[in-house]
PDB file of N, CA and C in Angstrom:
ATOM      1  N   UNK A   1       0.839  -1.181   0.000  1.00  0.00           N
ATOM      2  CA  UNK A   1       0.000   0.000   0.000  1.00  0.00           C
ATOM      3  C   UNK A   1       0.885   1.245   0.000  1.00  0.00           C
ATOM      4  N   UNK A   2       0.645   1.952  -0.653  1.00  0.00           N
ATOM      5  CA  UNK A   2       1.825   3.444  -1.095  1.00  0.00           C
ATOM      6  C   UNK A   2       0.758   4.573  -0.146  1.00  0.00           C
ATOM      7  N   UNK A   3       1.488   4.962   0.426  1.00  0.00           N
ATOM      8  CA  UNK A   3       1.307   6.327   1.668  1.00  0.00           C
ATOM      9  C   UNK A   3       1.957   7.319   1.462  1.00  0.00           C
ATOM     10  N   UNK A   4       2.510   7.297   0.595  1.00  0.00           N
ATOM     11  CA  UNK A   4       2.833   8.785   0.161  1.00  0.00           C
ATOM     12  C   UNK A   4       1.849   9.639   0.089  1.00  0.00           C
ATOM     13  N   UNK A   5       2.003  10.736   0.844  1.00  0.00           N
ATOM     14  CA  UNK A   5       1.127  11.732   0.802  1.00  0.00           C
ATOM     15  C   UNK A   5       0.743  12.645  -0.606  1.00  0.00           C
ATOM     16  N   UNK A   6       1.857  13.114  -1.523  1.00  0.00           N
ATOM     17  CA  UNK A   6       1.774  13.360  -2.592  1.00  0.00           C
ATOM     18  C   UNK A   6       0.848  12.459  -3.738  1.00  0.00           C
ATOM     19  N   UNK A   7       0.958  11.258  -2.817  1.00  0.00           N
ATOM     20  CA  UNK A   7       0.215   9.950  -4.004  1.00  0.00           C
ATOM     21  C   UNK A   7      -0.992  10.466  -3.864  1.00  0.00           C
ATOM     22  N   UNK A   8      -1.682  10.927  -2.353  1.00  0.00           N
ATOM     23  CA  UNK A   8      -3.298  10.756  -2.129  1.00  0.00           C
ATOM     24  C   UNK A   8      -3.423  12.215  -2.577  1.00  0.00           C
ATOM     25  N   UNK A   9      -3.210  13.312  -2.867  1.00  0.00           N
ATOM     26  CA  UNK A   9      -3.327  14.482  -3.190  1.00  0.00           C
ATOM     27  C   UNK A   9      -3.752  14.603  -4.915  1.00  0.00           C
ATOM     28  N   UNK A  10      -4.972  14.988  -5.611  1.00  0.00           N
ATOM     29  CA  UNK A  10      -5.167  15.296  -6.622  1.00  0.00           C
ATOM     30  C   UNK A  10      -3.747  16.222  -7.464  1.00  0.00           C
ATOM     31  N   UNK A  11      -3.037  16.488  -8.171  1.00  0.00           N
ATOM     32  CA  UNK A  11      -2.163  17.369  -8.426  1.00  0.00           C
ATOM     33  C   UNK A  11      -2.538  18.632  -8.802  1.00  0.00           C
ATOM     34  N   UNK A  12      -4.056  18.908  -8.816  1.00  0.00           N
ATOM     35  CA  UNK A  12      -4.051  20.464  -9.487  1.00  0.00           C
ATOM     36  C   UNK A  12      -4.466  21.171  -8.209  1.00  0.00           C
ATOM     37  N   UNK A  13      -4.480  20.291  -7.147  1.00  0.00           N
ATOM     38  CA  UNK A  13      -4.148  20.980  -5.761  1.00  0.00           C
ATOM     39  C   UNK A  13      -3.166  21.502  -5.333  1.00  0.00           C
ATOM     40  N   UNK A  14      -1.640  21.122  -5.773  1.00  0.00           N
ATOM     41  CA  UNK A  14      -0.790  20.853  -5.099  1.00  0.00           C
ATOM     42  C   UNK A  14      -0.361  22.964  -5.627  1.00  0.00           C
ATOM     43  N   UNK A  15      -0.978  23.409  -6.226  1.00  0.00           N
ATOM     44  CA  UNK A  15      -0.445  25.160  -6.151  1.00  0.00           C
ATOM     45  C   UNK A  15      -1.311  25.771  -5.367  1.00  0.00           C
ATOM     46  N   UNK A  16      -2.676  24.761  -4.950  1.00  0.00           N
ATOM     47  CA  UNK A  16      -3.624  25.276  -3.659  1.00  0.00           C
ATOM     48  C   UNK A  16      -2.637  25.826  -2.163  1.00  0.00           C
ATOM     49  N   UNK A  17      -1.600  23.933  -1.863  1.00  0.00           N
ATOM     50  CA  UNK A  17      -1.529  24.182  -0.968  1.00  0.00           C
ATOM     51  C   UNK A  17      -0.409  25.344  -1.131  1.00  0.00           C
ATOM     52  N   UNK A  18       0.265  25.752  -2.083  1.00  0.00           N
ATOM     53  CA  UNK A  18       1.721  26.499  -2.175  1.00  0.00           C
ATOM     54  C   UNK A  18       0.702  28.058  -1.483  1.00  0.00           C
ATOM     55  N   UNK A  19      -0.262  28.115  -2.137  1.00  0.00           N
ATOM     56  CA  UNK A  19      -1.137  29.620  -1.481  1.00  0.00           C
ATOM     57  C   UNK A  19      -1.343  29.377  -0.659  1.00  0.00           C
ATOM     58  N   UNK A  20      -2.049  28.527   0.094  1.00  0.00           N
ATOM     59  CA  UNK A  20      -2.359  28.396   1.209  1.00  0.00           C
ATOM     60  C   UNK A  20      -1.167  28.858   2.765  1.00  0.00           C
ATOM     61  N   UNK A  21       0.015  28.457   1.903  1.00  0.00           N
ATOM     62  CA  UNK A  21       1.198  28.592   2.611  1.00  0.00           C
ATOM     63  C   UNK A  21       1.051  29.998   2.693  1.00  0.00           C
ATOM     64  N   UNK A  22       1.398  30.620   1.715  1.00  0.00           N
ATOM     65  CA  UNK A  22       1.507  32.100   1.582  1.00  0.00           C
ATOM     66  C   UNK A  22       0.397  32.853   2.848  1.00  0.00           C
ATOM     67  N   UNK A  23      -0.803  32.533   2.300  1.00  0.00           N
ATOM     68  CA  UNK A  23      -1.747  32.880   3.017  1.00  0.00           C
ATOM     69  C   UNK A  23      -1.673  32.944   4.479  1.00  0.00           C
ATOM     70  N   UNK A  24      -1.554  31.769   4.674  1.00  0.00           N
ATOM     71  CA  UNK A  24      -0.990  31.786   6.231  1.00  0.00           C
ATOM     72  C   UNK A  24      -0.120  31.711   6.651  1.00  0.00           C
ATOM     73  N   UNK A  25       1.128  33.126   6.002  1.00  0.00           N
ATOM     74  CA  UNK A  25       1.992  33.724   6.527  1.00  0.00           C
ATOM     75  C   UNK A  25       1.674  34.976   6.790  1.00  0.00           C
ATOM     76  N   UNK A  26       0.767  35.537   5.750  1.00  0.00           N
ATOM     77  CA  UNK A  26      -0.175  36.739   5.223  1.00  0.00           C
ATOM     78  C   UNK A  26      -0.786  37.075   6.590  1.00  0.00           C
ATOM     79  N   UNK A  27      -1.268  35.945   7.376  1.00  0.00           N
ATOM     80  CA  UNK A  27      -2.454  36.113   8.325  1.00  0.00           C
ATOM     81  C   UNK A  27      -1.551  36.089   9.988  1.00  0.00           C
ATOM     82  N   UNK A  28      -0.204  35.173   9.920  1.00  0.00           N
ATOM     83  CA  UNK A  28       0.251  35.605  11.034  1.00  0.00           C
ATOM     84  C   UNK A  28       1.164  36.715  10.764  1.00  0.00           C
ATOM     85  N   UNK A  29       1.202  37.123   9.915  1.00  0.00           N
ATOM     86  CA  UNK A  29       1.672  38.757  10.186  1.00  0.00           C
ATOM     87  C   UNK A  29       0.795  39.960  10.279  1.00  0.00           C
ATOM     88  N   UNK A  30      -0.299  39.534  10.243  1.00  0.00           N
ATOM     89  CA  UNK A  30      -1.902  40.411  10.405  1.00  0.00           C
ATOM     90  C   UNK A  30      -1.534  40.251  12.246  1.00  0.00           C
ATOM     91  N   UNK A  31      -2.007  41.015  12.943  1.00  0.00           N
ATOM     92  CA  UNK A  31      -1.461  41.389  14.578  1.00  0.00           C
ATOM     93  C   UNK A  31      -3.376  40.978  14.865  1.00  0.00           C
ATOM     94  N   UNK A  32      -4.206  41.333  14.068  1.00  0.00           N
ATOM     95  CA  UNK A  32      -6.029  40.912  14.972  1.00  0.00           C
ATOM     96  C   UNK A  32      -6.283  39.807  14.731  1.00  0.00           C
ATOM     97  N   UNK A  33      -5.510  38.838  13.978  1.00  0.00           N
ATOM     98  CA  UNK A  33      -5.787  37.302  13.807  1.00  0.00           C
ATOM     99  C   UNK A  33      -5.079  36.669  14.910  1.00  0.00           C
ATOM    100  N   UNK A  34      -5.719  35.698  15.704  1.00  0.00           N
ATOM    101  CA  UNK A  34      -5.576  35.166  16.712  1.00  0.00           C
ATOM    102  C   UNK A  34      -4.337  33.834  15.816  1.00  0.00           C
ATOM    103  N   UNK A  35      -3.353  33.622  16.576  1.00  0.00           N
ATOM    104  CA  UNK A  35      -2.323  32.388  15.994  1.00  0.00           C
ATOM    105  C   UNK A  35      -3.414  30.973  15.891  1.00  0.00           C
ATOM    106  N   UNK A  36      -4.371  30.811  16.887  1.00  0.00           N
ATOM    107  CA  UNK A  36      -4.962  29.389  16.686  1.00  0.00           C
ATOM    108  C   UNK A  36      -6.178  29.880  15.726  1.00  0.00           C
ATOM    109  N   UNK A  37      -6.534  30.565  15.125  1.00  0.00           N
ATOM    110  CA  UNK A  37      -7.682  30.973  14.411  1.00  0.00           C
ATOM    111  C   UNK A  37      -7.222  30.712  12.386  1.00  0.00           C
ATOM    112  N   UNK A  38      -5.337  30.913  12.635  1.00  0.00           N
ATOM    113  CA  UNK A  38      -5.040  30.595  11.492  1.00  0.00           C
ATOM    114  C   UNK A  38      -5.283  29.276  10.716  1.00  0.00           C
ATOM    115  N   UNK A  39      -5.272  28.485  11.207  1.00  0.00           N
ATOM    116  CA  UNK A  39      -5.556  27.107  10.629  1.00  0.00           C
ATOM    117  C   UNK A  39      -7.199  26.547  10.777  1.00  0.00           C
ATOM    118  N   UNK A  40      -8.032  27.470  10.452  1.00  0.00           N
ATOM    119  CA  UNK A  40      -9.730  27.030  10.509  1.00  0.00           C
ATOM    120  C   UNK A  40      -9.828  27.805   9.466  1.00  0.00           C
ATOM    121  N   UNK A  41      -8.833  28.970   9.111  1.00  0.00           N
ATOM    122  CA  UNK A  41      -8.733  29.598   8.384  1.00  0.00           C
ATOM    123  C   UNK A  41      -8.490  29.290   6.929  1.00  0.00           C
ATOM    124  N   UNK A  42      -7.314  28.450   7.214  1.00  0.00           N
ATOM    125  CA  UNK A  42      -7.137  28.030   6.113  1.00  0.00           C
ATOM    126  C   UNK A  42      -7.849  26.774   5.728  1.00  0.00           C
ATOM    127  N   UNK A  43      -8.172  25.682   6.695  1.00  0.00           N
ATOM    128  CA  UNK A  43      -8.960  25.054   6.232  1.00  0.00           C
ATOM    129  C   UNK A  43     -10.480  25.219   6.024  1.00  0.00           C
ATOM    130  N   UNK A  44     -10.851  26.197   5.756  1.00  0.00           N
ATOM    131  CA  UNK A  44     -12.276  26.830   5.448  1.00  0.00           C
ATOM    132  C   UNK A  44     -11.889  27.493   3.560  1.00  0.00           C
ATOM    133  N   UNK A  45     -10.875  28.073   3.575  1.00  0.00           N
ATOM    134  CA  UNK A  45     -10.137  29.009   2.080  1.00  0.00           C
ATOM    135  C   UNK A  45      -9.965  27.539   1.461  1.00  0.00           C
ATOM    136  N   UNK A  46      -9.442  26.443   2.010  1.00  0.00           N
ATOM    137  CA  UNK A  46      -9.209  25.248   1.562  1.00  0.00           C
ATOM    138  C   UNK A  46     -10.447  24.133   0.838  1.00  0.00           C
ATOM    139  N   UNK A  47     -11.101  24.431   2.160  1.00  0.00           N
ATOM    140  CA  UNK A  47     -11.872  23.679   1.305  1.00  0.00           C
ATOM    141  C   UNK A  47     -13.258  24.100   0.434  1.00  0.00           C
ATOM    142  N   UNK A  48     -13.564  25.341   0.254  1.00  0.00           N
ATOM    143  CA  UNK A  48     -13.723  26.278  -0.531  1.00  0.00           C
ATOM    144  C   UNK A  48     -13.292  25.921  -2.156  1.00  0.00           C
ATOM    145  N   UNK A  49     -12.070  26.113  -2.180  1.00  0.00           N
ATOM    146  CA  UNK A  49     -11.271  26.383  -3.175  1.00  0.00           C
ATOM    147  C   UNK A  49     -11.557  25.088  -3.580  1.00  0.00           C
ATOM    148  N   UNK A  50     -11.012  24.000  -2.933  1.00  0.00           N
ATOM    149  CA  UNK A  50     -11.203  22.423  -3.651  1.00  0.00           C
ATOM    150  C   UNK A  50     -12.606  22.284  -4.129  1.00  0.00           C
ATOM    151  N   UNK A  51     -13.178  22.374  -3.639  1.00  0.00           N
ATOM    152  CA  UNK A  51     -14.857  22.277  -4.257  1.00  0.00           C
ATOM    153  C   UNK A  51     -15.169  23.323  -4.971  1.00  0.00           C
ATOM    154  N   UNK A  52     -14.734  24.202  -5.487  1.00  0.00           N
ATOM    155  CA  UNK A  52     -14.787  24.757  -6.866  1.00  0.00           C
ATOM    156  C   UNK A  52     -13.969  24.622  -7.618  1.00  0.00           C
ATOM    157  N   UNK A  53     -12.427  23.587  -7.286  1.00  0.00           N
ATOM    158  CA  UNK A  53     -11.566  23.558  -8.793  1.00  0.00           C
ATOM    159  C   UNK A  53     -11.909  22.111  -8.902  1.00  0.00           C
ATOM    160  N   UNK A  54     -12.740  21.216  -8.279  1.00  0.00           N
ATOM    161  CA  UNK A  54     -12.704  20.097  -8.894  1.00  0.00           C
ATOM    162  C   UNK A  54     -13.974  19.498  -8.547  1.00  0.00           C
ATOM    163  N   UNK A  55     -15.188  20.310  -8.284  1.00  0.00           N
ATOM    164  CA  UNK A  55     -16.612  19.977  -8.008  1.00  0.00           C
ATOM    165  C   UNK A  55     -17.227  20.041  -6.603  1.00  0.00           C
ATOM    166  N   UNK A  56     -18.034  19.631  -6.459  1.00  0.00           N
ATOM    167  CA  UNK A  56     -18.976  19.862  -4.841  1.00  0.00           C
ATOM    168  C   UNK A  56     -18.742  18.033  -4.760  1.00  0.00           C
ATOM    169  N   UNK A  57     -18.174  17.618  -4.033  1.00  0.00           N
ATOM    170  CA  UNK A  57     -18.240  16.504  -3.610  1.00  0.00           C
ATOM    171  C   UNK A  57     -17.464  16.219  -2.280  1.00  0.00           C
ATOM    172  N   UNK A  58     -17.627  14.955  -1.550  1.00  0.00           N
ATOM    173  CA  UNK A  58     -17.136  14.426  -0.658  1.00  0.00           C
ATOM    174  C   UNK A  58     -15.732  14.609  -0.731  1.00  0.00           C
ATOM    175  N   UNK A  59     -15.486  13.466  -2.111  1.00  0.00           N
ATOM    176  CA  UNK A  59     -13.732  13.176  -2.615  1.00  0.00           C
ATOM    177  C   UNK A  59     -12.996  15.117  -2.386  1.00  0.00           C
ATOM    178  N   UNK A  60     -13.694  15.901  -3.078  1.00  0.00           N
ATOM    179  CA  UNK A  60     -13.437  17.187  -3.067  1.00  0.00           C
ATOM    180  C   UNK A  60     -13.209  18.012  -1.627  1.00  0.00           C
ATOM    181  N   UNK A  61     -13.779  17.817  -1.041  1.00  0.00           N
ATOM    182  CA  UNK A  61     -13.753  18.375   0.603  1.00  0.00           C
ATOM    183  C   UNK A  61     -12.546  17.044   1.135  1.00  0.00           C
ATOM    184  N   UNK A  62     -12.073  16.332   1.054  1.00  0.00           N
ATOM    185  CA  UNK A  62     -11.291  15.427   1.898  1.00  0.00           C
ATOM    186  C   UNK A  62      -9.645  15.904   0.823  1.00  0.00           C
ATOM    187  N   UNK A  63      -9.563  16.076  -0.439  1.00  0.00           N
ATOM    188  CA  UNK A  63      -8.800  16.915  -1.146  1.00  0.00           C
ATOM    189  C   UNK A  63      -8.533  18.342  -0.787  1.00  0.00           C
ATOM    190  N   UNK A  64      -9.338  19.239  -0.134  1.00  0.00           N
ATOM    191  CA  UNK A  64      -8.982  20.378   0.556  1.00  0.00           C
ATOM    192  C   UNK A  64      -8.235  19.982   1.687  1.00  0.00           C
ATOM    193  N   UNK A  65      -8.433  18.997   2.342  1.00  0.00           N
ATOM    194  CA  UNK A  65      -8.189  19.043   4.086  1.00  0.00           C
ATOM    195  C   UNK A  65      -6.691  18.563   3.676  1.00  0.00           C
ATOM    196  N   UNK A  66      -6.404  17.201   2.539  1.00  0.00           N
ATOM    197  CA  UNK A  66      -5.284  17.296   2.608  1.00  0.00           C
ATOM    198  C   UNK A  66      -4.342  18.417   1.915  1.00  0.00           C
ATOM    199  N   UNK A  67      -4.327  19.482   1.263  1.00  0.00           N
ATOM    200  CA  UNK A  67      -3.987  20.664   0.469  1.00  0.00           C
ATOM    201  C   UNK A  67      -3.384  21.437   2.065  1.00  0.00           C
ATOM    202  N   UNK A  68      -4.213  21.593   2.422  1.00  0.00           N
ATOM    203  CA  UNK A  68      -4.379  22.360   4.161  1.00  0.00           C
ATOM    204  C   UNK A  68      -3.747  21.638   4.874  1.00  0.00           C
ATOM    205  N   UNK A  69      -3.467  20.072   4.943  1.00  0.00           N
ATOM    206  CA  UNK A  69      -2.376  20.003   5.897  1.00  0.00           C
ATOM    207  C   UNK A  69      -1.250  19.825   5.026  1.00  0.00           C
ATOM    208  N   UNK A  70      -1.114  19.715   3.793  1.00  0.00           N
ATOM    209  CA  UNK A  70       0.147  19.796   3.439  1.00  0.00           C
ATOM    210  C   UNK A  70       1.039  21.111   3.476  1.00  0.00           C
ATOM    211  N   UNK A  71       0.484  22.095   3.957  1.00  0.00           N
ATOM    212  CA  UNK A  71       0.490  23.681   3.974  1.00  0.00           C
ATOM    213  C   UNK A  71       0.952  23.995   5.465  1.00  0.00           C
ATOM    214  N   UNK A  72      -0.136  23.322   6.379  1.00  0.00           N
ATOM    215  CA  UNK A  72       0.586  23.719   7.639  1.00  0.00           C
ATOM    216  C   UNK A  72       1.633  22.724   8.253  1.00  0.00           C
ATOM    217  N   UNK A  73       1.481  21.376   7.503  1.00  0.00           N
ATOM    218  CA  UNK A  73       2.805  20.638   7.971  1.00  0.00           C
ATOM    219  C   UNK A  73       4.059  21.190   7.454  1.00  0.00           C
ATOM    220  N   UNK A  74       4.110  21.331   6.211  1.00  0.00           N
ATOM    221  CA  UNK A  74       4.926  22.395   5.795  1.00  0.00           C
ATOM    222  C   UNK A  74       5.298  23.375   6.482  1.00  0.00           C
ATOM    223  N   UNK A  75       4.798  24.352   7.087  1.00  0.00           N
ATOM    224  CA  UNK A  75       4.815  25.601   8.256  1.00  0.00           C
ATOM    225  C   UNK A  75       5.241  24.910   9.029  1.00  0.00           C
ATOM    226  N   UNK A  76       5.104  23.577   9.882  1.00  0.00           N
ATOM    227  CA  UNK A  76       5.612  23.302  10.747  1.00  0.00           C
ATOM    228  C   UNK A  76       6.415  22.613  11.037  1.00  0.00           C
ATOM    229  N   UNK A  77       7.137  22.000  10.018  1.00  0.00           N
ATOM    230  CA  UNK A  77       8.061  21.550  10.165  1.00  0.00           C
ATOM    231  C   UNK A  77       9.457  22.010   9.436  1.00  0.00           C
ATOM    232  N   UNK A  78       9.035  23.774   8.758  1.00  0.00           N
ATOM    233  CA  UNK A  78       9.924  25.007   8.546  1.00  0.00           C
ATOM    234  C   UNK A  78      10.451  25.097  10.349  1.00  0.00           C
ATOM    235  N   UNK A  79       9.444  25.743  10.854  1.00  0.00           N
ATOM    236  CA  UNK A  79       9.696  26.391  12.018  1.00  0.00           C
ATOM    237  C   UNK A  79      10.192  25.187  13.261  1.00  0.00           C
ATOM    238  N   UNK A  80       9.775  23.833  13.320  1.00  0.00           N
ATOM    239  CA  UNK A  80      10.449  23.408  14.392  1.00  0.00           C
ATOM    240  C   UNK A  80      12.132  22.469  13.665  1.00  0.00           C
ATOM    241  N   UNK A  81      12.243  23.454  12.339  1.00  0.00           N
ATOM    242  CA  UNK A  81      13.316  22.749  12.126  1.00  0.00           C
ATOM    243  C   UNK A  81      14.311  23.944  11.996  1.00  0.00           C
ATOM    244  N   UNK A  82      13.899  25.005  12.239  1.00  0.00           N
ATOM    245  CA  UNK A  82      14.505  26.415  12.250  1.00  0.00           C
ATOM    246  C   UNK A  82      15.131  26.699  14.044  1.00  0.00           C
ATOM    247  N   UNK A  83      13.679  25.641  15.075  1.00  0.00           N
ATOM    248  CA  UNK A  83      13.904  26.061  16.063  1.00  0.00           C
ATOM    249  C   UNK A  83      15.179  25.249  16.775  1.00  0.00           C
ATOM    250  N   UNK A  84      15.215  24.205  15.611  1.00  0.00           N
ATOM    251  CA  UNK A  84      16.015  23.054  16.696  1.00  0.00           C
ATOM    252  C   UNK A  84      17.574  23.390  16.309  1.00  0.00           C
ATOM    253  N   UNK A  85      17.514  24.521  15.439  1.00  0.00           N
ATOM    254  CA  UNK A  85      18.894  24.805  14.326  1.00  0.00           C
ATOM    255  C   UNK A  85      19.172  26.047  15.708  1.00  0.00           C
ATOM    256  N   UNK A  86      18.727  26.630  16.046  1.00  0.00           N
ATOM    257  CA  UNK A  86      18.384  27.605  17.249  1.00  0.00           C
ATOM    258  C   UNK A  86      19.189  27.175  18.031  1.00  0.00           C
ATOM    259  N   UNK A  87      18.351  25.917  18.813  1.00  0.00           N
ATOM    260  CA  UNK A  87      19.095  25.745  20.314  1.00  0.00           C
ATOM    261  C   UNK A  87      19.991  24.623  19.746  1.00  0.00           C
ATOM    262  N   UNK A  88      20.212  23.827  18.390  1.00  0.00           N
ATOM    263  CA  UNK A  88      21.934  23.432  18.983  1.00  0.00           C
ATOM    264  C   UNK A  88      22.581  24.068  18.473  1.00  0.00           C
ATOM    265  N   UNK A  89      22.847  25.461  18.162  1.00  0.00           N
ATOM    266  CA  UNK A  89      23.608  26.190  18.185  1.00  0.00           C
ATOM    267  C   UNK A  89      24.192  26.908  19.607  1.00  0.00           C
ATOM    268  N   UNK A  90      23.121  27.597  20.785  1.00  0.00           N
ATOM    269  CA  UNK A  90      22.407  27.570  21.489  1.00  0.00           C
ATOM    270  C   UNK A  90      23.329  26.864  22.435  1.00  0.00           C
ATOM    271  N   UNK A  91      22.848  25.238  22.564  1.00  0.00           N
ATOM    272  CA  UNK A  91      24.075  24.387  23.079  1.00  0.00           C
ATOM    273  C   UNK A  91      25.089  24.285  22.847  1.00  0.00           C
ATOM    274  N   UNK A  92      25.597  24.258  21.928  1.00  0.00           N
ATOM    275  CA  UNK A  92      27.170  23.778  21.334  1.00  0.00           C
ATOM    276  C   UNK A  92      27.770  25.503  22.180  1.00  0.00           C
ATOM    277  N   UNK A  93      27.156  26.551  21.802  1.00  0.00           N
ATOM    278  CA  UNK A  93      27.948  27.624  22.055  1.00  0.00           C
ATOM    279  C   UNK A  93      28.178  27.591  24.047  1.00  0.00           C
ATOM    280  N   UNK A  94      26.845  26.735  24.647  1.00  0.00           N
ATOM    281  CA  UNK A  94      27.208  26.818  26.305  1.00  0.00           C
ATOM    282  C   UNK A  94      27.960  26.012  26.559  1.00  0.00           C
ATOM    283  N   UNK A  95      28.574  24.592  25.679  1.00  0.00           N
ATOM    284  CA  UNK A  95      29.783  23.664  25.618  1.00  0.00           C
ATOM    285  C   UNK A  95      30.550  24.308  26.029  1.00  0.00           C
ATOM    286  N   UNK A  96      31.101  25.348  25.060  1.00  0.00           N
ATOM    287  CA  UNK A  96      32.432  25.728  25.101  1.00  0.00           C
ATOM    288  C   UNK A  96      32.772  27.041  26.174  1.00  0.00           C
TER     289      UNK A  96
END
């Protein structure tokens, strides 16, 4: 069974999730958007968008959700791989 995530993703999604990214960088640099409000956010723009580029259906709404997490896993595993570049630097420098 192939689990690649890219496998289960329609491909004319896959510039959904690249906006989506954008978007919700767009929104945590907005200061009245709450940080946990961003990701209902996008999965609402998400699945929106999927059900008008590829119909009103079930398959279509479960194609947004993955677009939307390929967007914020993306975001998050930028930032906890930015953070961990942080503290072992961080460490190595209280080594010495």
């Amino acid at each position: 069974m192939d689990f690649e995530i890219i496998a289960q993703i329609d491909m004319t999604l896959i510039p959904l999730a690249v906006a989506l990214y954008v978007i919700g960088v767009f929104l945590k640099a907005t200061p009245k958007i709450a940080d946990w409000c961003i990701p209902w956010i996008l999965l609402f723009v998400s699945l929106l968008a999927a059900n008008v580029l590829l119909g009103w259906s079930v398959a279509s709404a479960i194609q947004g959700v993955l677009a939307c997490g390929i967007a914020v896993l993306g975001n998050q595993l930028y930032k906890q791989a930015q953070l961990g570049i942080q503290e072992s630097h961080t460490s190595s420098k209280k080594k010495k």
